[in-house]
C-alpha atoms as a PDB file:
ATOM      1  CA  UNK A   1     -44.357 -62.356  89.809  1.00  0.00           C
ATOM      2  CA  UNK A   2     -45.803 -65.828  90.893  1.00  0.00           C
ATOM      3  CA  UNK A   3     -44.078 -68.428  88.532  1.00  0.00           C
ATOM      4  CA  UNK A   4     -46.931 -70.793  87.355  1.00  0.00           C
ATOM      5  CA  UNK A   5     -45.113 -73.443  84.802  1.00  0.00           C
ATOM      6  CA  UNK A   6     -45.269 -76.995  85.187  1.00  0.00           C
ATOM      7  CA  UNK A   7     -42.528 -77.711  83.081  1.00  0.00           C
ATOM      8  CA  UNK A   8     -39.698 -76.082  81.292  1.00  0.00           C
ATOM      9  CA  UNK A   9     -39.806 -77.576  77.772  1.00  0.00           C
ATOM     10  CA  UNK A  10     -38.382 -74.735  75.428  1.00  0.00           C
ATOM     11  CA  UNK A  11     -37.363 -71.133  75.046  1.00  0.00           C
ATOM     12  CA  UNK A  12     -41.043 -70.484  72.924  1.00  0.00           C
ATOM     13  CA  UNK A  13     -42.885 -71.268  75.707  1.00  0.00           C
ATOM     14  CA  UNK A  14     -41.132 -68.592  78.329  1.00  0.00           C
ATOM     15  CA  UNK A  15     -42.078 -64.959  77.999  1.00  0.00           C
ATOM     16  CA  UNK A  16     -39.646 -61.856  79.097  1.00  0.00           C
ATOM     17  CA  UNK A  17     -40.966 -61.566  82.250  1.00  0.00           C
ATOM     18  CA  UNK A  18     -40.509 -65.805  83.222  1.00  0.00           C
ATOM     19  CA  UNK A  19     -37.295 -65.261  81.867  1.00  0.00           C
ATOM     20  CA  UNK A  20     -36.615 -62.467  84.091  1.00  0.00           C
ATOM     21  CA  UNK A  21     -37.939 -64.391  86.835  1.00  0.00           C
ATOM     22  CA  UNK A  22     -35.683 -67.277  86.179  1.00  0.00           C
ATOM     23  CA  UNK A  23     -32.635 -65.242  85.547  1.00  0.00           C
ATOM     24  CA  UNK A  24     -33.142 -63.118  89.350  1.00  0.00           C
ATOM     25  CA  UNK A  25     -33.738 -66.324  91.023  1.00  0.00           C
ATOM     26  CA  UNK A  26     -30.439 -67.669  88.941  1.00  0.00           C
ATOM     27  CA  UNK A  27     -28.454 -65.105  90.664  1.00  0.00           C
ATOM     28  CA  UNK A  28     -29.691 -65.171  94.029  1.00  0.00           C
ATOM     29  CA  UNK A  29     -28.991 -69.263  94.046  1.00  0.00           C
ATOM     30  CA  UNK A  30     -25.486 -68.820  92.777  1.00  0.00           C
ATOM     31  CA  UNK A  31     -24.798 -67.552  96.370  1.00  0.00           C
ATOM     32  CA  UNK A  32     -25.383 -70.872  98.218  1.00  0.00           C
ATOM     33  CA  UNK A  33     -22.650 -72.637  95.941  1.00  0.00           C
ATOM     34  CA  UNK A  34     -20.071 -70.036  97.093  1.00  0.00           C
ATOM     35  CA  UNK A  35     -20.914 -70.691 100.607  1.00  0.00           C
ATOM     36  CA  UNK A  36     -18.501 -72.716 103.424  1.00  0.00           C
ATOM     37  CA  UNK A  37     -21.472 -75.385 103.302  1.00  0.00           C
ATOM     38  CA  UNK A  38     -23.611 -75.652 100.292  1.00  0.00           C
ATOM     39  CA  UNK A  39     -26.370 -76.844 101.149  1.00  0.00           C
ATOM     40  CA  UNK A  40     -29.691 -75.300 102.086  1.00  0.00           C
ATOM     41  CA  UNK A  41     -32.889 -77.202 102.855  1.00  0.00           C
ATOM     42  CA  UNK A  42     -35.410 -75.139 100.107  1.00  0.00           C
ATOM     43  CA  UNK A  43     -36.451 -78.892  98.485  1.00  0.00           C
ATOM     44  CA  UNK A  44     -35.929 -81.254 101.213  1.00  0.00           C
ATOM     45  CA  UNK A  45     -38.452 -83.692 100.731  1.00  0.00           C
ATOM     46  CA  UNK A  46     -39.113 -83.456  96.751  1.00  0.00           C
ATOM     47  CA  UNK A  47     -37.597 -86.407  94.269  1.00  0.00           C
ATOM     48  CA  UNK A  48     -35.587 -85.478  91.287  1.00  0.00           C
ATOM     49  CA  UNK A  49     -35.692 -88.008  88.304  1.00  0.00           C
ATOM     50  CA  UNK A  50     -32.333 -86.996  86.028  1.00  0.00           C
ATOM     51  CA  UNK A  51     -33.320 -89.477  82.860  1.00  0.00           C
ATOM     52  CA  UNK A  52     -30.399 -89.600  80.115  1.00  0.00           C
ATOM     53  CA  UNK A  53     -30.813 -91.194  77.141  1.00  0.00           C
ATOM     54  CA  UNK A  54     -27.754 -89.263  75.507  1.00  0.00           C
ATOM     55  CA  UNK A  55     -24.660 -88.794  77.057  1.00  0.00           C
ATOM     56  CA  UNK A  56     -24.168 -85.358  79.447  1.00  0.00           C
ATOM     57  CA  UNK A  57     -21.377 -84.368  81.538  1.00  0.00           C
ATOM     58  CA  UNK A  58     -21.630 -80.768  82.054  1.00  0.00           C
ATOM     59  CA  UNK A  59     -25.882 -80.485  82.182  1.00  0.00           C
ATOM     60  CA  UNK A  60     -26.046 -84.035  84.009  1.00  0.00           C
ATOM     61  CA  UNK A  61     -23.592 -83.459  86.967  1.00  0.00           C
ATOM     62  CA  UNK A  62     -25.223 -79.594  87.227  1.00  0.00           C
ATOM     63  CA  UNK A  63     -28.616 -80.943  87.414  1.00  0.00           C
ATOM     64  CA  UNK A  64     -27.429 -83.807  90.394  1.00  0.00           C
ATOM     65  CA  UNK A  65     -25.313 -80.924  91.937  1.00  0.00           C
ATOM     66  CA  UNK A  66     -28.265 -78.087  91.997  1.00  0.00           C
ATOM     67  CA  UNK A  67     -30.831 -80.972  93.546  1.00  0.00           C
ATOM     68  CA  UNK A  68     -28.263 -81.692  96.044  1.00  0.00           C
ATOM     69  CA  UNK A  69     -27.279 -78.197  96.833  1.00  0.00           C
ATOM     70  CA  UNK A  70     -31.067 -77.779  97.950  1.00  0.00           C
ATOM     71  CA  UNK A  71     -31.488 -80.858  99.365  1.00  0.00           C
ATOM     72  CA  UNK A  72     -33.614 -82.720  97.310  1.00  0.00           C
ATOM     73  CA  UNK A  73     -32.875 -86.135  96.637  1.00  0.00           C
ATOM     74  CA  UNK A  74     -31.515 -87.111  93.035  1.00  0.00           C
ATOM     75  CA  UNK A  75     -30.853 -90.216  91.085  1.00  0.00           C
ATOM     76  CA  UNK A  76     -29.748 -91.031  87.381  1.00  0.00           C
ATOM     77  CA  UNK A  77     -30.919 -93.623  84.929  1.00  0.00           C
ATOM     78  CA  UNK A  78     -29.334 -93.906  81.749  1.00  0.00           C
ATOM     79  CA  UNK A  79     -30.713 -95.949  78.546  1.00  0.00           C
ATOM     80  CA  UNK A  80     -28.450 -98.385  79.183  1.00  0.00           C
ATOM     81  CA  UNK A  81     -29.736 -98.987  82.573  1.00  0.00           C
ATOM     82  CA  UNK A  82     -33.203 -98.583  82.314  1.00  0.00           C
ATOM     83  CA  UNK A  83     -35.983-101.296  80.620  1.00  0.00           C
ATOM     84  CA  UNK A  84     -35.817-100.063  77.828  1.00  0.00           C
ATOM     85  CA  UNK A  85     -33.027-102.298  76.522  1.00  0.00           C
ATOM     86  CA  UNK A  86     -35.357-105.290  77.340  1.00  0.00           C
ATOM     87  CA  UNK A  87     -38.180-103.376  74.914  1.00  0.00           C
ATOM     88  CA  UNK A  88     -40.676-101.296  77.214  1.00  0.00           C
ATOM     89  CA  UNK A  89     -41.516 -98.082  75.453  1.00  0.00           C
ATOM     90  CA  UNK A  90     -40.477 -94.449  77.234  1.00  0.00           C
ATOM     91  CA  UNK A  91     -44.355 -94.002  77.583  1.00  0.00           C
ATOM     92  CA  UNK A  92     -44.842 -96.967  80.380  1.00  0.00           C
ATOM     93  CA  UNK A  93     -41.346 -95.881  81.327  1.00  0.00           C
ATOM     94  CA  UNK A  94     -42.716 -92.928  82.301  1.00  0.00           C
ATOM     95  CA  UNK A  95     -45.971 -94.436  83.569  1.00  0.00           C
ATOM     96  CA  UNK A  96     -43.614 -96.187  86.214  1.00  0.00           C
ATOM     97  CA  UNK A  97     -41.678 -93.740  87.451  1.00  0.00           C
ATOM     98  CA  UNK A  98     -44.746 -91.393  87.885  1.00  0.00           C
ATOM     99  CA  UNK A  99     -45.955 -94.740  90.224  1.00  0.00           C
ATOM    100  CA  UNK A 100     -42.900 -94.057  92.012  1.00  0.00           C
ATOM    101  CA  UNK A 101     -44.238 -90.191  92.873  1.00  0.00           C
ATOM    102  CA  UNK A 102     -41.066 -88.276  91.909  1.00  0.00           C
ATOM    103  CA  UNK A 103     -41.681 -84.653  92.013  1.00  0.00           C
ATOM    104  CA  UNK A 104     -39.332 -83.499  88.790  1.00  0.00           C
ATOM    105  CA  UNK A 105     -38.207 -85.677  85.707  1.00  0.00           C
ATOM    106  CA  UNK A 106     -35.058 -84.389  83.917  1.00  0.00           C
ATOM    107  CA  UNK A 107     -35.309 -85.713  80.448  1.00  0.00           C
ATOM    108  CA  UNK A 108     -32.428 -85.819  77.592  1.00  0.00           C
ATOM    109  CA  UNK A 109     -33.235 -87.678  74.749  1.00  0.00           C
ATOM    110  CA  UNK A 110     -32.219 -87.757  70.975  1.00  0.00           C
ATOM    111  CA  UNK A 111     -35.962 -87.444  69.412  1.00  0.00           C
ATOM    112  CA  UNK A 112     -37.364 -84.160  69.191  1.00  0.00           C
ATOM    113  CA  UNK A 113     -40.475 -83.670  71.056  1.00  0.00           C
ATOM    114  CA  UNK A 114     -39.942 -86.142  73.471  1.00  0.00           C
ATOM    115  CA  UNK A 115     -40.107 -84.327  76.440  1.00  0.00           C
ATOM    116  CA  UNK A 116     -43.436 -82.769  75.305  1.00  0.00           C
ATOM    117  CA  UNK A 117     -44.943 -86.017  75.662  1.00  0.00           C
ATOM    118  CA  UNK A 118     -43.591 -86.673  78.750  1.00  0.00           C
ATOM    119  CA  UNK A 119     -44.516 -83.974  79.785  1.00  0.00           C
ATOM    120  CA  UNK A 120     -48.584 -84.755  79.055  1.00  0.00           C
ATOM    121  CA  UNK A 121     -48.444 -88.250  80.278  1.00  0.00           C
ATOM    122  CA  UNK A 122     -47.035 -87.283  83.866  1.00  0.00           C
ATOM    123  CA  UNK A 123     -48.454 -85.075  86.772  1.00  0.00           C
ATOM    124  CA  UNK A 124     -44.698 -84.913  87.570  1.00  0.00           C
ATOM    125  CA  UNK A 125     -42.698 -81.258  86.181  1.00  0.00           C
ATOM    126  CA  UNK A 126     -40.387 -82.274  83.321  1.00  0.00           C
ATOM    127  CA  UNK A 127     -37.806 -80.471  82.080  1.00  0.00           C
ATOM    128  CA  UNK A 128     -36.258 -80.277  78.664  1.00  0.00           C
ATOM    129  CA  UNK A 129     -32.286 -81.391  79.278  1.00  0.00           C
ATOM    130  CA  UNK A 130     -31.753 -81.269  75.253  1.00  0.00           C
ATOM    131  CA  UNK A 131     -34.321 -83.032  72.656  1.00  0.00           C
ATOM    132  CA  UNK A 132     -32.737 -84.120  69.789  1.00  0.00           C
ATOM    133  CA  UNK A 133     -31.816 -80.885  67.129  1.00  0.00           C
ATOM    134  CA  UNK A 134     -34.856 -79.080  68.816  1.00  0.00           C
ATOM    135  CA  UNK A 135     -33.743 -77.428  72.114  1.00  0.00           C
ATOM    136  CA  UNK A 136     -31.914 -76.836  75.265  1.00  0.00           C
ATOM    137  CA  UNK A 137     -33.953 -74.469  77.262  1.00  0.00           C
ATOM    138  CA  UNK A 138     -31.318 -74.719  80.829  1.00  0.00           C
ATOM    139  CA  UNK A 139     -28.247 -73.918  78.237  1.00  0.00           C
ATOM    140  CA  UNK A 140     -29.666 -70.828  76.462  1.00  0.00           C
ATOM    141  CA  UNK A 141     -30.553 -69.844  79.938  1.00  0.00           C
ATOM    142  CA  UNK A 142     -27.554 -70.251  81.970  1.00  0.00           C
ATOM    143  CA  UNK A 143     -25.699 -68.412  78.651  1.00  0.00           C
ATOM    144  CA  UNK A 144     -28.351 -65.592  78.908  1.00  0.00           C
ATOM    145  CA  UNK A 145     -27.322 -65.399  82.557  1.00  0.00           C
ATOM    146  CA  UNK A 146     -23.931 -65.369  81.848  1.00  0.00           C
ATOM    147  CA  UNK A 147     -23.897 -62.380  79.199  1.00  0.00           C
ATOM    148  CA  UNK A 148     -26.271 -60.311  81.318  1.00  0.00           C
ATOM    149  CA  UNK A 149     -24.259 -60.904  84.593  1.00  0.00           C
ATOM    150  CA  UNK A 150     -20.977 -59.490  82.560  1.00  0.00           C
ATOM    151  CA  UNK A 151     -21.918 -57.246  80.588  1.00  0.00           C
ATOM    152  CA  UNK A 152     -25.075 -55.860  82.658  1.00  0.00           C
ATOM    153  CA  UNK A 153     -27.718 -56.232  79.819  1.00  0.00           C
ATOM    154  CA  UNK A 154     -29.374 -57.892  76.820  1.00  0.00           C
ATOM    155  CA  UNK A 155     -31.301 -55.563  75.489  1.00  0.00           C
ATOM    156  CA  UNK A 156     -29.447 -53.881  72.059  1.00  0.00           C
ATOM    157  CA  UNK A 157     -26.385 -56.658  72.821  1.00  0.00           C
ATOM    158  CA  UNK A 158     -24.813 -58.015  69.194  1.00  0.00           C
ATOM    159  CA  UNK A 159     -24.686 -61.779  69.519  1.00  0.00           C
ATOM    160  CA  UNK A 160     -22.587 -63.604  66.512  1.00  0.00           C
ATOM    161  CA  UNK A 161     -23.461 -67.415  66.798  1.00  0.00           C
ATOM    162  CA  UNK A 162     -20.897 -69.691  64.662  1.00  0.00           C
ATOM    163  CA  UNK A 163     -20.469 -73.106  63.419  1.00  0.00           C
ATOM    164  CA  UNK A 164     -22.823 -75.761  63.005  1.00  0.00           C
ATOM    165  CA  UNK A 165     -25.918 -74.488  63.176  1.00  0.00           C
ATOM    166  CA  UNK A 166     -28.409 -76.956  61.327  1.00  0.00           C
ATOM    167  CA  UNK A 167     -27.603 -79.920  63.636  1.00  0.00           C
ATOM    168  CA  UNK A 168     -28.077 -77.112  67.020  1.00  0.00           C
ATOM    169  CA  UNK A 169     -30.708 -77.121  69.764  1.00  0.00           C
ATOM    170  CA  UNK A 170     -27.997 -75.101  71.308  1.00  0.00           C
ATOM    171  CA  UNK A 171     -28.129 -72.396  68.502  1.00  0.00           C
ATOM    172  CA  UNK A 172     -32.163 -72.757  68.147  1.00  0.00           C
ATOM    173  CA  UNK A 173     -32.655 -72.112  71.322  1.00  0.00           C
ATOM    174  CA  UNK A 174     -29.969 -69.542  72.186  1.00  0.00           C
ATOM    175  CA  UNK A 175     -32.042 -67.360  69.362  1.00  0.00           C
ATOM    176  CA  UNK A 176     -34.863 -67.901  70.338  1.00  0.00           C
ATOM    177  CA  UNK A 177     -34.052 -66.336  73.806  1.00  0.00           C
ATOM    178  CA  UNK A 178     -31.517 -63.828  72.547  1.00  0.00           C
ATOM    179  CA  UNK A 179     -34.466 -61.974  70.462  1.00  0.00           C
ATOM    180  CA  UNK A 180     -36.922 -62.388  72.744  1.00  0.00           C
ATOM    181  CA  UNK A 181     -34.606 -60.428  75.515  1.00  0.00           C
ATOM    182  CA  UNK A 182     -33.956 -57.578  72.786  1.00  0.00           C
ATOM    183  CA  UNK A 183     -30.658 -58.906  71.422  1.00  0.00           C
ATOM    184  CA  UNK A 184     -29.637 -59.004  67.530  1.00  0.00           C
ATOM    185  CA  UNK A 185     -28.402 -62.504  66.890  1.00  0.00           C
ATOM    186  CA  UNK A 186     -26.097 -62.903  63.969  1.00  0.00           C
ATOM    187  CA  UNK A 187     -25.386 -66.590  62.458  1.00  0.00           C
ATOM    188  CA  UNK A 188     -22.399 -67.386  60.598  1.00  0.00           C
ATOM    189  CA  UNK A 189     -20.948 -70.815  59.341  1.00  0.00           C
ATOM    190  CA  UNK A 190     -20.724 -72.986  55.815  1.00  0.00           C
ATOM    191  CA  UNK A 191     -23.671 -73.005  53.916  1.00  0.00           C
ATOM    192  CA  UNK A 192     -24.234 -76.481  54.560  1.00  0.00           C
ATOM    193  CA  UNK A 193     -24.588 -75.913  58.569  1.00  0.00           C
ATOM    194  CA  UNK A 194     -27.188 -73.492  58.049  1.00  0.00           C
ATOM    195  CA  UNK A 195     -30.898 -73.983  57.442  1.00  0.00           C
ATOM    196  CA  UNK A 196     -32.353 -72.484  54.820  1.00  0.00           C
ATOM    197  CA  UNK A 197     -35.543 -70.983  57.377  1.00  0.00           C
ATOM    198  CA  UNK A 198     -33.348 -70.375  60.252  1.00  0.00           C
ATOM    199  CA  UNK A 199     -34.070 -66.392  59.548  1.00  0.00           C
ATOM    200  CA  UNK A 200     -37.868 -66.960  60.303  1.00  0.00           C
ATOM    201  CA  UNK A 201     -36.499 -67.160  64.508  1.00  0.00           C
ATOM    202  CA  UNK A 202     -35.434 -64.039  64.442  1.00  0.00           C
ATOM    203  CA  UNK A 203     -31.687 -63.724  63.159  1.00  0.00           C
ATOM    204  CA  UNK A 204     -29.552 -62.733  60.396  1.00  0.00           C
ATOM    205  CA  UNK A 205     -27.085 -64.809  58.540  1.00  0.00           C
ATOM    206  CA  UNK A 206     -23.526 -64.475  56.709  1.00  0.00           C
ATOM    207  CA  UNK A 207     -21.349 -67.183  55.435  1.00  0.00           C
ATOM    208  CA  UNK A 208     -18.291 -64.796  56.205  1.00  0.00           C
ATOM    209  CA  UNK A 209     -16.595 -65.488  60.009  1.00  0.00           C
ATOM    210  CA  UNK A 210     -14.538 -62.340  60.295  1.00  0.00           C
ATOM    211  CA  UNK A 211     -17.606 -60.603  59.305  1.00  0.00           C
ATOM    212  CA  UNK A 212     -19.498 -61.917  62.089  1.00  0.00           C
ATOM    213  CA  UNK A 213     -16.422 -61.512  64.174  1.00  0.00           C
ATOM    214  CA  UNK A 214     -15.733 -57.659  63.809  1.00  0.00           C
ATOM    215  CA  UNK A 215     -18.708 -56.006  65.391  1.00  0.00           C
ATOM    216  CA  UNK A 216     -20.021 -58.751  67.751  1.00  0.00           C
ATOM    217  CA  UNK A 217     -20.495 -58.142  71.571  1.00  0.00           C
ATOM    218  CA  UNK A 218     -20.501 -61.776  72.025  1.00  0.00           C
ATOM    219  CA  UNK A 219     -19.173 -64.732  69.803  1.00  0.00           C
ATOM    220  CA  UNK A 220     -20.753 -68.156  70.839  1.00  0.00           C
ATOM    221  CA  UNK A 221     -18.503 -71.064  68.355  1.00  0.00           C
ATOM    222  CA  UNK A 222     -20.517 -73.955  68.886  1.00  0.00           C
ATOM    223  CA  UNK A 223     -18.873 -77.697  68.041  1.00  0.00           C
ATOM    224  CA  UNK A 224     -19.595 -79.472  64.506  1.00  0.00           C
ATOM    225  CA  UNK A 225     -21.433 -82.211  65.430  1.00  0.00           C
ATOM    226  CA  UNK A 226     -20.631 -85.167  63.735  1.00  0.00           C
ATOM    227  CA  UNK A 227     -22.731 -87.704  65.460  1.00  0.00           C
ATOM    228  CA  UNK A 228     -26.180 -85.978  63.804  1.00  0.00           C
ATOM    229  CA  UNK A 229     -24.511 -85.251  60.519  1.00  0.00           C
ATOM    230  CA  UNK A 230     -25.957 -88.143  57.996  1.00  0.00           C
ATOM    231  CA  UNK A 231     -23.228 -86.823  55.617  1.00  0.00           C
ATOM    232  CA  UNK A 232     -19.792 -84.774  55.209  1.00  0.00           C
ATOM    233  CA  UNK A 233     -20.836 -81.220  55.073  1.00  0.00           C
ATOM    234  CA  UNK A 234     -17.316 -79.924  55.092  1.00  0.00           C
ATOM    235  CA  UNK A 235     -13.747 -80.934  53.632  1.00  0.00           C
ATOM    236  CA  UNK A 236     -11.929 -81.354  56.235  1.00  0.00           C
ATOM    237  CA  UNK A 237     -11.391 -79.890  59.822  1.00  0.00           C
ATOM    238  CA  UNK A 238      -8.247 -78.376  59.186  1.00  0.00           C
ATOM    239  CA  UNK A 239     -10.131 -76.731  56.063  1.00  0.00           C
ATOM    240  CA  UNK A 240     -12.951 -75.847  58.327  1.00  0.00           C
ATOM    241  CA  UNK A 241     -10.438 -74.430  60.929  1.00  0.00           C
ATOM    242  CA  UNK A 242      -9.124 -72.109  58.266  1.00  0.00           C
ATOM    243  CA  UNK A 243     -12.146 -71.318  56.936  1.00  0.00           C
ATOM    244  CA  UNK A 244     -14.977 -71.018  59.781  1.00  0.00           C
ATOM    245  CA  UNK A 245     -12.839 -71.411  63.250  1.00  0.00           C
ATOM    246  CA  UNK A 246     -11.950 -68.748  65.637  1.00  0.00           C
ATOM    247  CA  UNK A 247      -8.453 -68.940  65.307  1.00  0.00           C
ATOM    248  CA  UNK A 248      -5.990 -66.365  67.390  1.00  0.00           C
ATOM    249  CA  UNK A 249      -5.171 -64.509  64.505  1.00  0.00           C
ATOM    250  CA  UNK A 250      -9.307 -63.822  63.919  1.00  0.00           C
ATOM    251  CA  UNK A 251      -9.693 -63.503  67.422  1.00  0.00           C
ATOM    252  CA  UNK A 252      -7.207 -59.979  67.321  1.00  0.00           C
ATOM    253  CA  UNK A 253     -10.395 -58.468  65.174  1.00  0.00           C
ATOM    254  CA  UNK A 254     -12.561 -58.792  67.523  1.00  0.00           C
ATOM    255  CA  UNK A 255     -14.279 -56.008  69.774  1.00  0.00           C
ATOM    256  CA  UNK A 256     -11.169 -55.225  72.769  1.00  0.00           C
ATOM    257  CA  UNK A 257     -14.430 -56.254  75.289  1.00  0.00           C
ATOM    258  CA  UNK A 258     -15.975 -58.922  73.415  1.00  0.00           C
ATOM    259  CA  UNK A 259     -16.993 -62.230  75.074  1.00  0.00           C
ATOM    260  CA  UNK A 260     -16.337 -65.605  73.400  1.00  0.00           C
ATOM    261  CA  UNK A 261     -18.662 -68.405  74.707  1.00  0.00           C
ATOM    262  CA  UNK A 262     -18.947 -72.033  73.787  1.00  0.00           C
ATOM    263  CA  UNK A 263     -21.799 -74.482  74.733  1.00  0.00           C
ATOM    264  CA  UNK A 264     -18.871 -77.822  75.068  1.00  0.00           C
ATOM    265  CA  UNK A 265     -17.534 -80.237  74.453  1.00  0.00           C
ATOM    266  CA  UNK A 266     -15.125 -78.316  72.934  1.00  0.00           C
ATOM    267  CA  UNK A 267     -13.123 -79.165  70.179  1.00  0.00           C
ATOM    268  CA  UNK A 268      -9.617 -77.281  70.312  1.00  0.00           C
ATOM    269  CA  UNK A 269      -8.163 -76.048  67.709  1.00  0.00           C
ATOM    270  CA  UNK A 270     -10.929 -77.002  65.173  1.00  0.00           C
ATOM    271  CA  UNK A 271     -13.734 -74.571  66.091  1.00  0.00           C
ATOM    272  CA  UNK A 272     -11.832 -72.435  68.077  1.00  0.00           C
ATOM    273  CA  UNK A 273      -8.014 -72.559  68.942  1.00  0.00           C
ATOM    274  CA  UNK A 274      -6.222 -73.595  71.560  1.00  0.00           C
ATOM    275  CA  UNK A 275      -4.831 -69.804  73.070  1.00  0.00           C
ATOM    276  CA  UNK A 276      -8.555 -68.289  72.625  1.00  0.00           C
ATOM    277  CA  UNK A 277     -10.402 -71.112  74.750  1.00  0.00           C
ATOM    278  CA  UNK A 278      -8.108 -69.681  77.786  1.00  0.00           C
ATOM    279  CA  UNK A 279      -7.875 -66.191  76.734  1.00  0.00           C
ATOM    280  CA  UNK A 280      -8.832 -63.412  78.692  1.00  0.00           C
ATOM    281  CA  UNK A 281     -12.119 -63.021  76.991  1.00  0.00           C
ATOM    282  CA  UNK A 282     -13.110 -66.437  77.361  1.00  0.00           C
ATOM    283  CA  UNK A 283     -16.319 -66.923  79.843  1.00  0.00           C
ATOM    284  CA  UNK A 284     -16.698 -70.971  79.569  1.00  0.00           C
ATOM    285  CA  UNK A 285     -16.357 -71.860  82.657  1.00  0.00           C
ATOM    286  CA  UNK A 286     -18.317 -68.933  83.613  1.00  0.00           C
ATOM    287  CA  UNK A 287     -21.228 -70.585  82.055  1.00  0.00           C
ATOM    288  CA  UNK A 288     -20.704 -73.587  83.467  1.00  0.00           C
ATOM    289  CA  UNK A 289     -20.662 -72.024  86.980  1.00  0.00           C
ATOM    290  CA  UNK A 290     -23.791 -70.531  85.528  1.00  0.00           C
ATOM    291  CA  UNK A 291     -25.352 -73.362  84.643  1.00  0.00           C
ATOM    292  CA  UNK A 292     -25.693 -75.031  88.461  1.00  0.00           C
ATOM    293  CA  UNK A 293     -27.466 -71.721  89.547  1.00  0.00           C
ATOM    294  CA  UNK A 294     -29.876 -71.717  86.595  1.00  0.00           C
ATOM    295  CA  UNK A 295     -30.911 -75.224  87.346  1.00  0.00           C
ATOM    296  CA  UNK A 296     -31.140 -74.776  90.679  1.00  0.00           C
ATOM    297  CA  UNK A 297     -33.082 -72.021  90.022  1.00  0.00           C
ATOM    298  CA  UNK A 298     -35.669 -73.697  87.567  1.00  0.00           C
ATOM    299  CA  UNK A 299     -35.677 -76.703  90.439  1.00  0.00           C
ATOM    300  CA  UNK A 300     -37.338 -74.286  93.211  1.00  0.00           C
ATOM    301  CA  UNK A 301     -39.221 -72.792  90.510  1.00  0.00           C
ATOM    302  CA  UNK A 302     -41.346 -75.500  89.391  1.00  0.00           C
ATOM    303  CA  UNK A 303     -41.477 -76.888  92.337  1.00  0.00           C
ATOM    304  CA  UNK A 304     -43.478 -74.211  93.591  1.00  0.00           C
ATOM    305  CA  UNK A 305     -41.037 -71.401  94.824  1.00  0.00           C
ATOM    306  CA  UNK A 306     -41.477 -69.696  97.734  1.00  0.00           C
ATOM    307  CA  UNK A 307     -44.852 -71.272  98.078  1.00  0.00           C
ATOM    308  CA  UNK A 308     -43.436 -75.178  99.045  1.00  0.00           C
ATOM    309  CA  UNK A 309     -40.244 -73.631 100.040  1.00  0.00           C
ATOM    310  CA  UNK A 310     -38.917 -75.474 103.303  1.00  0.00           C
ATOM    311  CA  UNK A 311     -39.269 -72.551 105.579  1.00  0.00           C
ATOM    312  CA  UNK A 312     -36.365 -74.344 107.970  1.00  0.00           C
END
């Protein structure tokens, strides 16, 4: 299959088979960054663009370390950094950098949409690095990766998805791609973390944790997010702890192969405790390994694949 997008801008917008694609071209990358040297010339030549108008530490440094890896050059600008503190708009932002002839934008920003329309005003490929609540296309991928990769499928897979979902492009998009690859997705968390439509993607819901807990193949606990909350949906976080956390003694219910994932920054011992974050099931930093070869991946993708490969 010939990949044809321009940009990656959500988990709607990719069918099975792209997803497939991206996934098989995932794991062949994640060879070169187990190498003596790793470093291979496939984009030598093509400009990446890593714009950040939120701040990243895990999807920022992956992005920088996946151009490098395939020797394409790389550079950051941050909000802070760019004119946009002196008043220009994103639009003649953009317009500027496109001057410049960069090959791939990577866009974060905290309004939803936005890399849509950067998307239509440049000739350059954009990809989605996380758009406000909307989505994070690269995460749900490099966790769709990482379940496949250990437990050898997708397809019929029980995914339990807790914590704060309403204020999640995380969660959205991690459904979105879950379902789409044949998975039931379960969501579990206060009622005040879940939207009331959330069921119209795809998944179920239940406001009970050890229900959600019992059966699940894989238990993603994603961090309350405070900074998008415009009010105190919860007591407090010992409460929610209690109440909503994956805790060690909730963590003994669980299936004896189940895999617990989080998207970080995480938040010991208030979403999920201390002794489960480096328990044996635990596959964080697996995704985060993941996460250099999925980028690297969608890199070489849109830039053409094999097609404007350096043959070298």
């Amino acid at each position: 299959m010939q990949f044809t997008k321009k940009d990656i801008l959500d988990m709607e917008s990719l069918s099975v088979e792209e997803i497939n694609l991206i996934l098989d071209t995932a794991d062949r990358m994640k060879e070169i960054s187990i190498r003596p040297i790793k470093k291979v010339p496939t984009l030598r030549g093509k400009t990446v663009i890593l714009f950040f108008y939120e701040p990243s530490t895990r999807t920022r440094i992956s992005f920088d370390i996946a151009a490098k890896r395939l020797s394409a050059d790389s550079l950051s600008i941050s909000k802070a950094s760019s004119s946009i503190v002196k008043g220009e708009t994103l639009a003649d932002t953009a317009r500027n950098l496109e001057a410049m002839k960069p090959d791939i934008i990577v866009l974060r920003h905290s309004s939803a949409g936005t890399p849509h329309m950067l998307a239509r005003l440049v000739k350059s490929s954009v990809i989605n690095a996380g758009d406000g609540m909307h989505a994070h296309p690269t995460q749900a991928l490099l966790d769709l990766m990482t379940v496949r990769e250990k437990k050898g499928k997708i397809s019929g897979l029980h995914i339990s998805i807790i914590g704060d979902i309403s204020h999640s492009r995380v969660a959205r998009s991690n459904i979105i791609g879950f379902t789409k690859m044949g998975a039931k997705v379960l969501l579990a968390g206060p009622p005040t973390m879940i939207p009331k439509d959330v069921e119209s993607l795809g998944a179920s819901v239940t406001y009970n944790v050890d229900e959600a807990i019992c059966d699940a193949d894989v238990i993603m606990m994603l961090r309350i997010q405070k900074e998008r909350q415009k009010s105190f949906l919860f007591s407090t976080e010992r409460e929610y702890s209690k109440v909503y956390g994956l805790t060690k003694e909730r963590a003994k219910n669980a299936r004896s192969d189940v895999l617990i994932m989080h998207p970080g920054p995480v938040n010991r011992g208030v979403e999920i405790a201390y002794e489960v974050v480096d328990g044996p099931h635990s596959i964080i930093l697996d995704q985060v390994t993941n996460g250099v070869a999925v980028r690297m991946a969608l890199l070489y993708l849109v830039s053409g694949g094999v097609r404007n490969a350096d043959a070298d």
